[in-house]
Protein backbone atom coordinates (compact mmCIF):
# COMPACT_ATOMS: atom_id res chain seq x y z
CA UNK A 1 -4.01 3.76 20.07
CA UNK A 2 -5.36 5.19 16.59
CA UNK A 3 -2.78 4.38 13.74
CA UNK A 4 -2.32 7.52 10.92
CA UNK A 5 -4.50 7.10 7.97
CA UNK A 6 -2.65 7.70 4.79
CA UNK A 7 -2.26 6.65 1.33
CA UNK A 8 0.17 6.94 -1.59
CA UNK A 9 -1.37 6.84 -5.42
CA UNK A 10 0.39 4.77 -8.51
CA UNK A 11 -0.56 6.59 -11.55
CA UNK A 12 -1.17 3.56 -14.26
CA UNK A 13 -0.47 6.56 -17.43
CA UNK A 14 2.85 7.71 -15.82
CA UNK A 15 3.69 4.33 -14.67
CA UNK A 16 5.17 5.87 -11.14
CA UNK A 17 3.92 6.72 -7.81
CA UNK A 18 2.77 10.41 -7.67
CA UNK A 19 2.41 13.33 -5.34
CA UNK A 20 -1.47 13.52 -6.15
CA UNK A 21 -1.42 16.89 -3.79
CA UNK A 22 0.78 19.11 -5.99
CA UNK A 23 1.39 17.05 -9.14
CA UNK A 24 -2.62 16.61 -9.74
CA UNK A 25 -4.87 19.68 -7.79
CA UNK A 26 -6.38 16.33 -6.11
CA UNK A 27 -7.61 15.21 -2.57
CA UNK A 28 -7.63 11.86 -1.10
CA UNK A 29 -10.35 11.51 1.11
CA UNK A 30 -10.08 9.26 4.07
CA UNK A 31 -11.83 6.30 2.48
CA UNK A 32 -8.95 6.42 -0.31
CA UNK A 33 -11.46 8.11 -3.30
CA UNK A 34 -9.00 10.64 -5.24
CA UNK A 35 -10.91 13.87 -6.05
CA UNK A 36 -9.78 16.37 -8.96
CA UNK A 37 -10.66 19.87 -8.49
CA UNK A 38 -12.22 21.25 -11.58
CA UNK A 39 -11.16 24.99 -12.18
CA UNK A 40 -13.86 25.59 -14.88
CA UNK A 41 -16.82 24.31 -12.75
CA UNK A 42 -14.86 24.87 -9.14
CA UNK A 43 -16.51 21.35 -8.77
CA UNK A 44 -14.46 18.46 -7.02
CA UNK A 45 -14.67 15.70 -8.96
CA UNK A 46 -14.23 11.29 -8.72
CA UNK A 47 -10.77 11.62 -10.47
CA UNK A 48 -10.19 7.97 -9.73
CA UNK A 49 -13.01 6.20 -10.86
CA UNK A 50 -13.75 8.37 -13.76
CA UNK A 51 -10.93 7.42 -15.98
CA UNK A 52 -9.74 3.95 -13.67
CA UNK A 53 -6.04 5.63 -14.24
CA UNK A 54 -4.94 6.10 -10.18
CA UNK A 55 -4.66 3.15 -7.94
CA UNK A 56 -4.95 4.13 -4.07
CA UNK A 57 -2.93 2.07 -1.77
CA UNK A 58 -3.79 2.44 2.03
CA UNK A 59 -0.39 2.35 4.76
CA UNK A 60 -1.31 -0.15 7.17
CA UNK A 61 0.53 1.45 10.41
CA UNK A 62 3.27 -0.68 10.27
CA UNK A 63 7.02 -0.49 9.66
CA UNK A 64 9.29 -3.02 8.32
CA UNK A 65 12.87 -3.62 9.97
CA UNK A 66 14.37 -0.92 8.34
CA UNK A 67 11.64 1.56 8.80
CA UNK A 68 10.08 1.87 5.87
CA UNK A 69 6.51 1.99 5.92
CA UNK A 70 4.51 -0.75 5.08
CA UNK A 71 1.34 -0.14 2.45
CA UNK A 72 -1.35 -2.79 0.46
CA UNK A 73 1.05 -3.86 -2.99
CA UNK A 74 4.09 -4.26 -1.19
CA UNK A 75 6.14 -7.41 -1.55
CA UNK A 76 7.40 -8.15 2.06
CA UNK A 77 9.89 -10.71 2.71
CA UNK A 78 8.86 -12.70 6.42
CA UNK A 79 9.33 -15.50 8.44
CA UNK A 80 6.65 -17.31 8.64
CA UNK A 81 6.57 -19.73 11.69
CA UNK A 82 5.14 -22.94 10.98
CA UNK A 83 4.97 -25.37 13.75
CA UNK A 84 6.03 -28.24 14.25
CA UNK A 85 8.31 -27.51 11.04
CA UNK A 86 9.71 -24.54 12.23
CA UNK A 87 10.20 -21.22 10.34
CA UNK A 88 10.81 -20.49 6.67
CA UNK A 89 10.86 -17.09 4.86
CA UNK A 90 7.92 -16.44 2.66
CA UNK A 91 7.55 -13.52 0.24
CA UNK A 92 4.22 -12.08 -0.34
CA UNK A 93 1.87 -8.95 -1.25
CA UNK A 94 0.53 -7.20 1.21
CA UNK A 95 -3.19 -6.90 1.00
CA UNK A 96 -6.17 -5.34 2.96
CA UNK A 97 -8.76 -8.08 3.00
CA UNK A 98 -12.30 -8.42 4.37
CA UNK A 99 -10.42 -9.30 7.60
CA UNK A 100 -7.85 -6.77 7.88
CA UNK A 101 -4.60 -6.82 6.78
CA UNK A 102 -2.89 -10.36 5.54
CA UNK A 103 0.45 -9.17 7.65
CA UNK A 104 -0.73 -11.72 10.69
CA UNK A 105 0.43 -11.89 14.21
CA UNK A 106 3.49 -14.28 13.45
CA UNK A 107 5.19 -12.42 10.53
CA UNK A 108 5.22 -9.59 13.13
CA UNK A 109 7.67 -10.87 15.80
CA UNK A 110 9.55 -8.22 17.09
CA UNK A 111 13.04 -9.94 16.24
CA UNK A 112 12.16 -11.02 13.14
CA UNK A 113 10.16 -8.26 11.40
CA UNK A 114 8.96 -8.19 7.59
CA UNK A 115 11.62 -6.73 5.02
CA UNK A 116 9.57 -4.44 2.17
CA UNK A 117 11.34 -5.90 -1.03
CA UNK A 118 9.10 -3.92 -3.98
CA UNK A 119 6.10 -3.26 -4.54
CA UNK A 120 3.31 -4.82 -6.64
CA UNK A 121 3.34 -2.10 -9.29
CA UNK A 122 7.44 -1.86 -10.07
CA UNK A 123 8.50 -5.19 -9.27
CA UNK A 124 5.48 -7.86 -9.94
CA UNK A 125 8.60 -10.26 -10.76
CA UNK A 126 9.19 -10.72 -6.92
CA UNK A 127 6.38 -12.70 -6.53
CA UNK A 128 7.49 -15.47 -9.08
């Protein structure tokens, strides 16, 4: 089973998320590199590491127990189960490491899934 590849964009000049498709006259390729369309050159451009203003965050084909979809800078509250002390929630960023994503196995149980609380961007607070 493939999982859809998709991303959503935090602009760090507006300070929001943004619709790069229509707000911007920008791609997102499927590695996550935003490209501007240049109407004097007609040339496609590296919009997002030329000026270091968008930040690309990948969904990781996951929801959360109410749905939501789960992308990298989220702040998920899960249970973590740590035996033999037993479980305890945890709150934490989601990240896409070297090793896949840091969402493991056990803060995945089907009764118990991860609650998306904020996101790294709006509410770094959460992680205090």
């Amino acid at each position: 089973m493939s999982r859809e590849i998709k991303f959503r964009v935090w602009d760090n000049v507006k300070k929001r998320f943004v619709d790069i498709y229509e707000e911007e006259n920008c791609h997102v390729s499927m590695d996550g590199t935003v490209y501007r369309y240049d109407r004097k050159t007609g040339d496609w451009t590296n919009f997002q590491h030329a000026n270091g203003r968008l930040l690309v965050q990948q969904y990781i084909g996951l929801k959360d127990k109410n749905g939501k979809e789960i992308y990298e800078g989220d702040i998920v509250n899960a249970w973590i189960d740590m035996e033999p002390g037993g479980e305890y929630l945890m709150t934490y960023e989601v990240k896409i490491e070297s090793f896949g994503v840091n969402l493991q196995e056990w803060t995945y149980k089907e009764n118990k899934l991860p609650e998306v609380i904020g996101n790294i961007f709006e509410n770094p607070e959460l992680l205090k």
